[in-house]
N, C-alpha and C. Protein backbone atom coordinates (compact mmCIF):
# COMPACT_ATOMS: atom_id res chain seq x y z
N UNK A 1 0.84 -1.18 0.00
CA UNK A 1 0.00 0.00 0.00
C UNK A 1 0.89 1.25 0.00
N UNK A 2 1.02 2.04 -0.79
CA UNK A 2 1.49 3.53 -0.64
C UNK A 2 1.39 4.21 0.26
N UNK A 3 1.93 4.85 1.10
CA UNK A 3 2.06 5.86 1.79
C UNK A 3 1.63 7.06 1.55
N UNK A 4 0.79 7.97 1.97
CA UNK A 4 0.28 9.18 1.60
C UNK A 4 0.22 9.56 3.01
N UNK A 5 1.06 10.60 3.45
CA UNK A 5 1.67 11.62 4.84
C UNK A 5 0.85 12.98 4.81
N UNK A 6 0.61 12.98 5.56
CA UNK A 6 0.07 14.72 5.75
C UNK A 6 0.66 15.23 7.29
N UNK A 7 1.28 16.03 6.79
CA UNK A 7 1.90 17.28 8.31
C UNK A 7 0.88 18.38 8.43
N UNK A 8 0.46 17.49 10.00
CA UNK A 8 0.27 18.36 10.88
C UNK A 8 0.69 18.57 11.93
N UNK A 9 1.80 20.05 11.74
CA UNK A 9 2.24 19.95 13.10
C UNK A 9 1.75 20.50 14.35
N UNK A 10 1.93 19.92 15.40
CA UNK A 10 1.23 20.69 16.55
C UNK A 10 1.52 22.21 16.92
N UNK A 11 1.20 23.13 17.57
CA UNK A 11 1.62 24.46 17.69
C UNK A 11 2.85 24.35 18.66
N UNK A 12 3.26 23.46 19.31
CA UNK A 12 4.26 23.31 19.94
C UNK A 12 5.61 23.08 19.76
N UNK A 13 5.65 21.81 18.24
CA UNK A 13 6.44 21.27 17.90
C UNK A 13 8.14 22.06 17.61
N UNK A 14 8.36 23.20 17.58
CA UNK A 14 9.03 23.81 17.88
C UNK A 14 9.95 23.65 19.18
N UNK A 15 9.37 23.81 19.88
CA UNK A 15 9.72 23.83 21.66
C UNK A 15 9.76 22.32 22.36
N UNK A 16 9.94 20.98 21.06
CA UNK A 16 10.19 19.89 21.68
C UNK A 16 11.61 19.44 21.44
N UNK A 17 12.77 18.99 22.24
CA UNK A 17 13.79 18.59 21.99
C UNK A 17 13.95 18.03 20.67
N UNK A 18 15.35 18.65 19.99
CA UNK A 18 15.66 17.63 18.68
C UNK A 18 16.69 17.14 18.93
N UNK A 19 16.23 15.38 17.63
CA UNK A 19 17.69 14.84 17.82
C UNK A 19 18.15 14.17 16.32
N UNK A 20 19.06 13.34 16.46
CA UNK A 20 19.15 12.81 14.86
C UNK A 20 18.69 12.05 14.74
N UNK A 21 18.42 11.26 13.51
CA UNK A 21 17.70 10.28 12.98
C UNK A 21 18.24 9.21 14.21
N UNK A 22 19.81 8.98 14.58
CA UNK A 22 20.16 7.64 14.43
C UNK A 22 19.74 7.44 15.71
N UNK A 23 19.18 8.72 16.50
CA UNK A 23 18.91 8.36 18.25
C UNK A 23 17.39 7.02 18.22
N UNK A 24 16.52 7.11 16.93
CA UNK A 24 15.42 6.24 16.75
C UNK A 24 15.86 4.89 16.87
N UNK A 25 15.49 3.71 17.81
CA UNK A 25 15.73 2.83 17.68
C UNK A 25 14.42 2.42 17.97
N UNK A 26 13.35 2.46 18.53
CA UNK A 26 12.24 2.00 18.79
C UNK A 26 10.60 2.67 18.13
N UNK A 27 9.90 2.03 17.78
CA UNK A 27 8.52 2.16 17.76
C UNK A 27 7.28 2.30 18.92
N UNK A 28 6.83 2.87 19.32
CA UNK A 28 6.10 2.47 20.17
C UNK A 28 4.28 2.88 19.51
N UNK A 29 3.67 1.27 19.82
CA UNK A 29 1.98 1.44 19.10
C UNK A 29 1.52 1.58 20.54
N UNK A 30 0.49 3.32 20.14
CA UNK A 30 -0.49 3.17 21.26
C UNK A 30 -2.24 2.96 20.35
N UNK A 31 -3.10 3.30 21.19
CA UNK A 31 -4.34 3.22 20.58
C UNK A 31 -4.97 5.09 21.31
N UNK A 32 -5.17 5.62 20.52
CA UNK A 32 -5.64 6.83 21.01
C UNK A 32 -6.76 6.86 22.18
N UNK A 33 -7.74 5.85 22.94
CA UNK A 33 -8.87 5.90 23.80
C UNK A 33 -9.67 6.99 23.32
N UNK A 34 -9.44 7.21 22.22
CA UNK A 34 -10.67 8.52 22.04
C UNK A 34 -11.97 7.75 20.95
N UNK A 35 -12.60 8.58 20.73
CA UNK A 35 -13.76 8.44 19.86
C UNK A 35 -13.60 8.86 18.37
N UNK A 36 -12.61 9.68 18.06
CA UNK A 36 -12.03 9.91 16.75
C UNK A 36 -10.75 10.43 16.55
N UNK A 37 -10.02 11.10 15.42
CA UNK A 37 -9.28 11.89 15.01
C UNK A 37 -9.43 13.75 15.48
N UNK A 38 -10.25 13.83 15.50
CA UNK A 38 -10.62 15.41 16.31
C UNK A 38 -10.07 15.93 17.47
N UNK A 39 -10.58 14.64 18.26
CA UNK A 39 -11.20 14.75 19.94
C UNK A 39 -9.30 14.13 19.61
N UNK A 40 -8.27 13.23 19.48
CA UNK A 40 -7.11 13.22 19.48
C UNK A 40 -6.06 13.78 19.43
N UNK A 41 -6.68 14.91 18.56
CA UNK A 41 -5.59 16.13 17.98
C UNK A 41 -6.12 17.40 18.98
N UNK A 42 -7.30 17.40 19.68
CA UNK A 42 -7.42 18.41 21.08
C UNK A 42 -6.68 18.14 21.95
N UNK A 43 -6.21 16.67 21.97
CA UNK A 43 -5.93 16.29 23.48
C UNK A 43 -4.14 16.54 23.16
N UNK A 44 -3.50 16.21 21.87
CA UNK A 44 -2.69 16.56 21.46
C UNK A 44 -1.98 18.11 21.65
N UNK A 45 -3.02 18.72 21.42
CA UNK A 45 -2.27 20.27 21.44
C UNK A 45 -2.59 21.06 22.92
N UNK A 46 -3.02 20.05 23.84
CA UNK A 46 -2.95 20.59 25.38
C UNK A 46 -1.88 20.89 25.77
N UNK A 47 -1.56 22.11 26.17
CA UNK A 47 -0.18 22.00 27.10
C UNK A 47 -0.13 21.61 28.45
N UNK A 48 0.88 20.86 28.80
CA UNK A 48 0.55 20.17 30.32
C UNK A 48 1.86 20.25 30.90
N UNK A 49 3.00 20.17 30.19
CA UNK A 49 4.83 20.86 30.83
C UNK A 49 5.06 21.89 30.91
N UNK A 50 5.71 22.47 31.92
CA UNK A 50 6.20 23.69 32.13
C UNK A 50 6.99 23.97 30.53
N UNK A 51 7.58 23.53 29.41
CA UNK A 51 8.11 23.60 28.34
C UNK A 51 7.14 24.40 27.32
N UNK A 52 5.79 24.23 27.79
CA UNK A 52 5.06 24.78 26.82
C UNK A 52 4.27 23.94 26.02
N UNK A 53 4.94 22.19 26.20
CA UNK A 53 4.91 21.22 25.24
C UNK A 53 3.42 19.80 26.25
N UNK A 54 2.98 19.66 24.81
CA UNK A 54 2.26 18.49 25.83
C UNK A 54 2.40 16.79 25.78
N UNK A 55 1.32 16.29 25.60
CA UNK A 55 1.74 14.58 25.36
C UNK A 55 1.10 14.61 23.90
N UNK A 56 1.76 13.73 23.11
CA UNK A 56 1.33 13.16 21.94
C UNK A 56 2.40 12.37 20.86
N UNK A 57 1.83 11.78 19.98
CA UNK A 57 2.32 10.70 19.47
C UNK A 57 2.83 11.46 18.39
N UNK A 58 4.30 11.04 17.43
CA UNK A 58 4.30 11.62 16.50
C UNK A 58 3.61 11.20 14.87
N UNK A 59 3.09 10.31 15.15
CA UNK A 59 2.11 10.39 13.83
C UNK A 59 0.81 9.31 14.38
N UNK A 60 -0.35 9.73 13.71
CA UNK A 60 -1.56 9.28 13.89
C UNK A 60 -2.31 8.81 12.65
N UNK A 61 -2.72 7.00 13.04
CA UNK A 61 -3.05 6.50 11.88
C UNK A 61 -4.79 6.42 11.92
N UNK A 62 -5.52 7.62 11.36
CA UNK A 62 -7.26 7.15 11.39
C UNK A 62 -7.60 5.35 10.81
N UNK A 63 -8.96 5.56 11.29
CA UNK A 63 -9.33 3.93 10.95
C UNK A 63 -9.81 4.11 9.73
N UNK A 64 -9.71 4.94 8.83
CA UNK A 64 -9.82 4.97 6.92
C UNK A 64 -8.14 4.85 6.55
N UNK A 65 -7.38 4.77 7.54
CA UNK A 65 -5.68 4.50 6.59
C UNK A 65 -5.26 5.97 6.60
N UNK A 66 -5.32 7.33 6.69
CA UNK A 66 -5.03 8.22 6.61
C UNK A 66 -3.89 8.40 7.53
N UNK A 67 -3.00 8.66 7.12
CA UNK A 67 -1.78 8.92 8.56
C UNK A 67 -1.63 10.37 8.13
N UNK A 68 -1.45 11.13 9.59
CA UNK A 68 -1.08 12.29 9.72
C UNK A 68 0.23 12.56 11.06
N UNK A 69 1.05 13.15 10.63
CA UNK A 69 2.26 13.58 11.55
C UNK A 69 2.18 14.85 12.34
N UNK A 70 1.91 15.15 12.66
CA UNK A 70 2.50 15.73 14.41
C UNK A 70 3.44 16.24 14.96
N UNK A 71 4.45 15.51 14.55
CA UNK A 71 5.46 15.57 15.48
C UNK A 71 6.43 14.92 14.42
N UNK A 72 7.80 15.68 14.17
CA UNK A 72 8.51 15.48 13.11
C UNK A 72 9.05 14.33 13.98
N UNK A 73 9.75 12.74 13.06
CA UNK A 73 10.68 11.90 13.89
C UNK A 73 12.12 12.59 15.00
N UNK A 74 12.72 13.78 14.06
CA UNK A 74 13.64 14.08 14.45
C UNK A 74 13.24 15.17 15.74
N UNK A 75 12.03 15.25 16.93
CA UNK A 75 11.72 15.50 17.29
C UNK A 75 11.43 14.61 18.65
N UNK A 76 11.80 14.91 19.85
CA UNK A 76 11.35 13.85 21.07
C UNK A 76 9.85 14.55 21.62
N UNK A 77 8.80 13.47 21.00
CA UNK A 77 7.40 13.53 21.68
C UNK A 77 6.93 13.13 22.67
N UNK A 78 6.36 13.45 23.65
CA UNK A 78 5.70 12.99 25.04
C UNK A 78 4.88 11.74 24.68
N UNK A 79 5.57 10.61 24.65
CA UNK A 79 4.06 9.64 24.31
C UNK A 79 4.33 8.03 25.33
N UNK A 80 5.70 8.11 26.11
CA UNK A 80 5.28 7.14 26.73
C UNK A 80 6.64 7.62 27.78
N UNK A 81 6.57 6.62 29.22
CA UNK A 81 7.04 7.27 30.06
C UNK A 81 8.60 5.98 29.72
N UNK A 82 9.61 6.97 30.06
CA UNK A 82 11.16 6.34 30.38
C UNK A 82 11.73 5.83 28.96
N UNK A 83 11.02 6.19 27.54
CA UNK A 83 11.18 6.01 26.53
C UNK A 83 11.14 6.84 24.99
N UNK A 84 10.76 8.07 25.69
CA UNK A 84 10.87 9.30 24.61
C UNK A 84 12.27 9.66 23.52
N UNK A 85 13.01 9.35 24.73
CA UNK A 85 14.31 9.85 23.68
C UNK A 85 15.15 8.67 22.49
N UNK A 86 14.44 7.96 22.75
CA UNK A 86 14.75 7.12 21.58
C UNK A 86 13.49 6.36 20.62
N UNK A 87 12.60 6.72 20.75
CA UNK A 87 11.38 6.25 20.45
C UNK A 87 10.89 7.29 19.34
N UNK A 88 9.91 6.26 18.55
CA UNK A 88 8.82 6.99 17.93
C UNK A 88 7.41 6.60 18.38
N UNK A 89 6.35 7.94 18.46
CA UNK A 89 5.19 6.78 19.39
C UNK A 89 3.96 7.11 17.27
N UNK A 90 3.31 5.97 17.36
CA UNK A 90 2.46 5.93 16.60
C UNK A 90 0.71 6.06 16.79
N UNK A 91 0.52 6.86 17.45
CA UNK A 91 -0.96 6.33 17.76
C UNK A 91 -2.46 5.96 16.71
N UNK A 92 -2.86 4.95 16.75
CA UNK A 92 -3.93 4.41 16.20
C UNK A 92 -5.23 4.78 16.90
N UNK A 93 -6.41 5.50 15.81
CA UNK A 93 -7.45 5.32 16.53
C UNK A 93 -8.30 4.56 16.77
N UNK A 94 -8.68 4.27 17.65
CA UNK A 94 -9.43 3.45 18.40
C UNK A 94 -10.18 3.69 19.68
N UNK A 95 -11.42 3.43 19.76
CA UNK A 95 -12.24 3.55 21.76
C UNK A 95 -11.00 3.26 22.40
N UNK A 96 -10.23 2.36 22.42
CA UNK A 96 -9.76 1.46 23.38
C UNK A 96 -10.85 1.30 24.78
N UNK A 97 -10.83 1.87 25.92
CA UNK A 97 -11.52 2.07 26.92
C UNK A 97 -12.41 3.26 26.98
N UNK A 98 -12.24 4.27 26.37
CA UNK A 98 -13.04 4.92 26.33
C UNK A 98 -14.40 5.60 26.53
N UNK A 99 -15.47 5.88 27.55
CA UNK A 99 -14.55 7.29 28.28
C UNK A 99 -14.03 6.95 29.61
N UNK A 100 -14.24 5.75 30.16
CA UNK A 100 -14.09 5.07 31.54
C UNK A 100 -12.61 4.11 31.78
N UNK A 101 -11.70 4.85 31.13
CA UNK A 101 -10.46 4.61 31.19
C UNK A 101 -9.68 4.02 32.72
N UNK A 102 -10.50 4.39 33.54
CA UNK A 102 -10.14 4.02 34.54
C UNK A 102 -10.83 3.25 35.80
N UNK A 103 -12.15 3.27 35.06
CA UNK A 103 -13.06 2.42 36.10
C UNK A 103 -12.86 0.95 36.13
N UNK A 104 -13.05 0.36 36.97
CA UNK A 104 -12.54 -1.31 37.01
C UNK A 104 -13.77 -2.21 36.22
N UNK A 105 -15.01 -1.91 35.83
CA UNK A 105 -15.78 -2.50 35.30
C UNK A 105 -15.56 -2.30 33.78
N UNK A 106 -14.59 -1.31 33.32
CA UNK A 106 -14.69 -1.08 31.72
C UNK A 106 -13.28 -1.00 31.15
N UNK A 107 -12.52 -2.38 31.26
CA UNK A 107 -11.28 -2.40 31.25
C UNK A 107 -11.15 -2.89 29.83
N UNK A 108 -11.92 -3.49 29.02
CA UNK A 108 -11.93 -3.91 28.09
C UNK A 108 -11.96 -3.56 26.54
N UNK A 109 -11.24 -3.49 26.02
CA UNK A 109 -10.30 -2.88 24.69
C UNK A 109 -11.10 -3.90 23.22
N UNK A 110 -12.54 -3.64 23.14
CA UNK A 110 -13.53 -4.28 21.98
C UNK A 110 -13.32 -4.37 21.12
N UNK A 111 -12.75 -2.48 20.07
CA UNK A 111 -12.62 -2.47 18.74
C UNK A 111 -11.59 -2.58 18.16
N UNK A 112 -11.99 -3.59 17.01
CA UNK A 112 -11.66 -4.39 15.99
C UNK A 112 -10.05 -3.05 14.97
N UNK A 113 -9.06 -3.48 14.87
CA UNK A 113 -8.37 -2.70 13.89
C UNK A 113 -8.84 -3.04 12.35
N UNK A 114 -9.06 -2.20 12.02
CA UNK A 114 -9.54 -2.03 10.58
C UNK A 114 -8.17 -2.73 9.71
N UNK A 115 -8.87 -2.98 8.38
CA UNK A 115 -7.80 -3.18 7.50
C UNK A 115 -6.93 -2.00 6.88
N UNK A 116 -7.74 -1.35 6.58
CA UNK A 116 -7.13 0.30 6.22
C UNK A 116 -5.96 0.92 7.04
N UNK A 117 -6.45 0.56 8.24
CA UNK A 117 -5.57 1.45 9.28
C UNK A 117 -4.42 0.36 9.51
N UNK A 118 -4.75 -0.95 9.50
CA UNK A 118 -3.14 -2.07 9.56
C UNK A 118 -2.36 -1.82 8.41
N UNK A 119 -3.34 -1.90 7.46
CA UNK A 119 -1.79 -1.29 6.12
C UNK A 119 -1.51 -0.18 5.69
N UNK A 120 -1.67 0.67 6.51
CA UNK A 120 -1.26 2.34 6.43
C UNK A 120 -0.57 1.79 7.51
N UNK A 121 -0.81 1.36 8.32
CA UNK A 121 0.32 1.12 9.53
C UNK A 121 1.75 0.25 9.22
N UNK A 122 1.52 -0.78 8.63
CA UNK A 122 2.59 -1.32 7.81
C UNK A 122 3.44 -0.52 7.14
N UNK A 123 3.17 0.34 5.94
CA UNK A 123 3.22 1.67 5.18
C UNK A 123 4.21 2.46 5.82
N UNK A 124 3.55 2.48 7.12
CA UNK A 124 4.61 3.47 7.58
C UNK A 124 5.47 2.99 8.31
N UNK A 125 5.55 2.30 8.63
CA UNK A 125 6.35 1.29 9.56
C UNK A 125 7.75 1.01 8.66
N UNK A 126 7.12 0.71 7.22
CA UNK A 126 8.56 0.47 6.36
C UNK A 126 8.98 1.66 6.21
N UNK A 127 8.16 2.70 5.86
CA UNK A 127 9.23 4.45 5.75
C UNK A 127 10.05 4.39 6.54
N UNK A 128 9.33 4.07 8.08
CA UNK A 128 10.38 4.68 9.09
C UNK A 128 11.50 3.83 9.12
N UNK A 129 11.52 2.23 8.63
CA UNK A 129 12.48 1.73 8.74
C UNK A 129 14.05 2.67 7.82
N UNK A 130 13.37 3.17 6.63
CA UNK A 130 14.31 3.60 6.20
C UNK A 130 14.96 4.90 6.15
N UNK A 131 13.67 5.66 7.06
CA UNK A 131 14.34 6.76 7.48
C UNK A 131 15.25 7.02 8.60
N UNK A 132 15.02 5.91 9.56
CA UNK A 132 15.63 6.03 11.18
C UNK A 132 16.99 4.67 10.90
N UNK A 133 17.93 5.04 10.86
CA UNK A 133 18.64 3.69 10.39
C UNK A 133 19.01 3.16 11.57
N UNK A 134 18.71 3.27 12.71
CA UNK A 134 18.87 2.17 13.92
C UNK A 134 17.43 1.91 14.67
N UNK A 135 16.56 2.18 13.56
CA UNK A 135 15.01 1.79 14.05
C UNK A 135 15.34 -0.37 14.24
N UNK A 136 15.38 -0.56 15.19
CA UNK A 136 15.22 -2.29 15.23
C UNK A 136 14.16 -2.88 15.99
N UNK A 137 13.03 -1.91 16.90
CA UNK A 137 12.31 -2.38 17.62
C UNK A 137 10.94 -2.16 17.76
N UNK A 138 10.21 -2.54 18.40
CA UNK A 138 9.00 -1.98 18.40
C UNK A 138 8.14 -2.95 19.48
N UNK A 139 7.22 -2.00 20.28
CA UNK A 139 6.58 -2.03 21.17
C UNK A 139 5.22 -1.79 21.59
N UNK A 140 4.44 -2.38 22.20
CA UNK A 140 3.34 -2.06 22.92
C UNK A 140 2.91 -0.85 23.74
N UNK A 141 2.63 0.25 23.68
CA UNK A 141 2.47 1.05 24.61
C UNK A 141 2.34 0.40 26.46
N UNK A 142 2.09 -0.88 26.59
CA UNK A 142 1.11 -1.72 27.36
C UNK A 142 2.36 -2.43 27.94
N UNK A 143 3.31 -2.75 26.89
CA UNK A 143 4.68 -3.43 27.00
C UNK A 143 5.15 -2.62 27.96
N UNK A 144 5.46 -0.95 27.47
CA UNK A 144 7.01 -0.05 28.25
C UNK A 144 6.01 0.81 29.40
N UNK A 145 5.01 0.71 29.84
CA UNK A 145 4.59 1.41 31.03
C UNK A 145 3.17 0.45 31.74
N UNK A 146 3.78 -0.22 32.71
CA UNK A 146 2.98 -1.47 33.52
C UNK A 146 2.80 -1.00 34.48
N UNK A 147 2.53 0.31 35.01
CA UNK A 147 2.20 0.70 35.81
C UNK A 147 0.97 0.82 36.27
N UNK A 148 0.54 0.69 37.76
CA UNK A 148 -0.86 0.36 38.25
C UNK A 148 -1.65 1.53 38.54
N UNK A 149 -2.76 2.07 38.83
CA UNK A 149 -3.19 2.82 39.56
C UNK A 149 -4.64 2.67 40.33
N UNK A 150 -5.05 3.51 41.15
CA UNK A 150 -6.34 3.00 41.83
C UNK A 150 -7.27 3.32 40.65
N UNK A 151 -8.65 2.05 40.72
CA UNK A 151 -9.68 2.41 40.04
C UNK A 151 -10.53 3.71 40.14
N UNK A 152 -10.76 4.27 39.29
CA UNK A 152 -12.21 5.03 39.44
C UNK A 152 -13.05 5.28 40.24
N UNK A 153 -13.58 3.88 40.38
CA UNK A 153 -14.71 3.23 40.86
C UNK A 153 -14.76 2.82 42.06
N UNK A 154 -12.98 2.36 42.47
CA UNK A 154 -13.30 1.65 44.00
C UNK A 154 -11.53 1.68 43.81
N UNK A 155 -10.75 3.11 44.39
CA UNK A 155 -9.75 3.08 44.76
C UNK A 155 -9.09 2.08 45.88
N UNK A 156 -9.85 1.16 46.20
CA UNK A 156 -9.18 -0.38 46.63
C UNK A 156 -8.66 -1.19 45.62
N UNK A 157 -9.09 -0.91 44.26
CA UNK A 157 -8.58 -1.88 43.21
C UNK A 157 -7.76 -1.30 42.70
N UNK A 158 -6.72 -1.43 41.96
CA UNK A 158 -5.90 -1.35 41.10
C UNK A 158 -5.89 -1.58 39.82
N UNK A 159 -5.96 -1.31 38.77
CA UNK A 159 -5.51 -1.32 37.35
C UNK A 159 -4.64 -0.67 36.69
N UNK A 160 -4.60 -1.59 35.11
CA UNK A 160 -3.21 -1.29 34.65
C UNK A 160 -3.59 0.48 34.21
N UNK A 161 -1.91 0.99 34.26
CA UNK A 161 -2.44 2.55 33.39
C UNK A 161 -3.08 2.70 32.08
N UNK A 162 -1.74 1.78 31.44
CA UNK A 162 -1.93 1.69 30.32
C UNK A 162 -2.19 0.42 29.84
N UNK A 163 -3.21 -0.26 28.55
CA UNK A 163 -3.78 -1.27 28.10
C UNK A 163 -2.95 -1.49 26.47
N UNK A 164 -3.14 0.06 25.88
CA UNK A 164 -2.86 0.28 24.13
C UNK A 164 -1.44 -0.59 23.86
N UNK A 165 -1.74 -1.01 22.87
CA UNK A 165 -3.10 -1.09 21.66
C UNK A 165 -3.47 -1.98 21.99
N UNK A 166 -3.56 -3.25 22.81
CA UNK A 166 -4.61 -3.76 23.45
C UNK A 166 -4.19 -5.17 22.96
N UNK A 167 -5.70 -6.18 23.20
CA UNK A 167 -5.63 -7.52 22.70
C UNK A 167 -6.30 -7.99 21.40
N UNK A 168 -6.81 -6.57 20.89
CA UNK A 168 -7.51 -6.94 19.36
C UNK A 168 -6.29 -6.41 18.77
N UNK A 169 -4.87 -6.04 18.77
CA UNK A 169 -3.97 -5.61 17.87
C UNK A 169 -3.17 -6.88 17.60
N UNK A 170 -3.06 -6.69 15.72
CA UNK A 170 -2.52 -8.08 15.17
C UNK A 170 -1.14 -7.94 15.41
N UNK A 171 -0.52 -8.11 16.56
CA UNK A 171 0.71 -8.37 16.75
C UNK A 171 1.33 -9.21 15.47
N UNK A 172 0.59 -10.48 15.35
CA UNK A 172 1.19 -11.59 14.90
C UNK A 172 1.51 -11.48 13.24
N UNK A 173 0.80 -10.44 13.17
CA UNK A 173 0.65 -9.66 11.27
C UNK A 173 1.88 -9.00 11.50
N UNK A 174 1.72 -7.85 12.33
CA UNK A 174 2.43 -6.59 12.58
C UNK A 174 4.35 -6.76 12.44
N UNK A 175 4.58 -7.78 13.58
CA UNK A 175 6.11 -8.15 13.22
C UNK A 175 6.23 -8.75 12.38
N UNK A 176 5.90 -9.62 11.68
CA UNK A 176 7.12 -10.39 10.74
C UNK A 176 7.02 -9.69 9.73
N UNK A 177 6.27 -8.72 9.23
CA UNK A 177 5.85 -7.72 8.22
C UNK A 177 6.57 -6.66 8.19
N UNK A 178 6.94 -5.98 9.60
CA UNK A 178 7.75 -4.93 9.71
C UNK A 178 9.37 -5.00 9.42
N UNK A 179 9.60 -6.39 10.32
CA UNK A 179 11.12 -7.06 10.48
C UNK A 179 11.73 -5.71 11.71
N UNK A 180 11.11 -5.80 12.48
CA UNK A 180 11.04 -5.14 13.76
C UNK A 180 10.93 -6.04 14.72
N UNK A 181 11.81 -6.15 15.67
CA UNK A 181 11.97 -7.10 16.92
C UNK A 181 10.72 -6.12 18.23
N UNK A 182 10.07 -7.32 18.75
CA UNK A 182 9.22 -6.90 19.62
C UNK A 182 9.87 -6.69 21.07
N UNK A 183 9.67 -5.88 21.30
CA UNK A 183 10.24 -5.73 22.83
C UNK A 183 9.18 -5.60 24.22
N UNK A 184 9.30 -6.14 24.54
CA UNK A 184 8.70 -6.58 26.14
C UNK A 184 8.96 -6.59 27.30
């Protein structure tokens, strides 16, 4: 499938650390928890660091295949914790949990990845291979931050923070397609 990119950059992207290509060694797939592409790119251009800068992924794949960028590679984006500076984060849309992200009764990650959006995801997955020349890895959002927190619902329970991209993501498509080692 061809690649077709659209830049959009955030109003921030300026004021986020740069580095070189070769600092990329990792991928990281999240699933946006939102309800679309809109409501993603609001939550995107929040500022929440004293930098000016907020959290977000540097490119976003809609569930029609459309990828849009964000956040240049050669750019360190807020998208997962203890792994920014060598990472690229990708986010996919999807509910994931959505809007009860944190309640203990609605932990469960339903929707289906489209075909559109797996081979725009593929798509780009090979660009970046050849743009980042020590890209070798790639990850779960769910993989690099296992961290717990109290429920919602009944701060006696605990759940995970993060779920993305979940247990409907075709892992098993995703690597041998990329030739990206999974990291865990």
């Amino acid at each position: 499938m061809p690649l077709t990119l659209r830049d959009q950059p955030l109003p921030y992207v300026d004021l986020l650390p740069e580095r070189p290509a070769a600092a990329v060694e990792l991928v990281v797939i999240h699933c946006t928890e939102l309800p679309d592409l809109a409501t993603a790119r609001e939550y995107g251009e929040r500022v929440l660091h004293a930098s000016g800068t907020g959290n977000s992924g540097h490119y976003y794949v809609d569930r029609d295949g459309t990828v849009l960028r964000y956040v240049p590679g050669t750019r360190v984006a807020n998208h997962v914790r203890g792994h920014n500076p060598n990472s690229i984060g990708i986010e996919l849309v999807n509910l994931g949990r959505y809007p009860h992200w944190w309640d203990s009764h609605h932990q469960q990650m339903d929707e289906p990845y489209g075909e559109a959006q797996i081979a725009a995801l593929g798509a780009l997955l090979a660009r970046l291979r050849v743009e980042f020349p020590h890209l070798r890895q790639i990850a779960g959002h769910e993989d690099l931050d296992t961290a717990l927190m109290p429920a919602s619902d009944d701060p006696a329970l605990q759940i995970r923070r993060k779920l993305d991209p979940g247990p409907r993501f075709p892992w098993d498509a995703i690597v041998p397609a990329c030739g990206l080692q999974r990291l865990r």
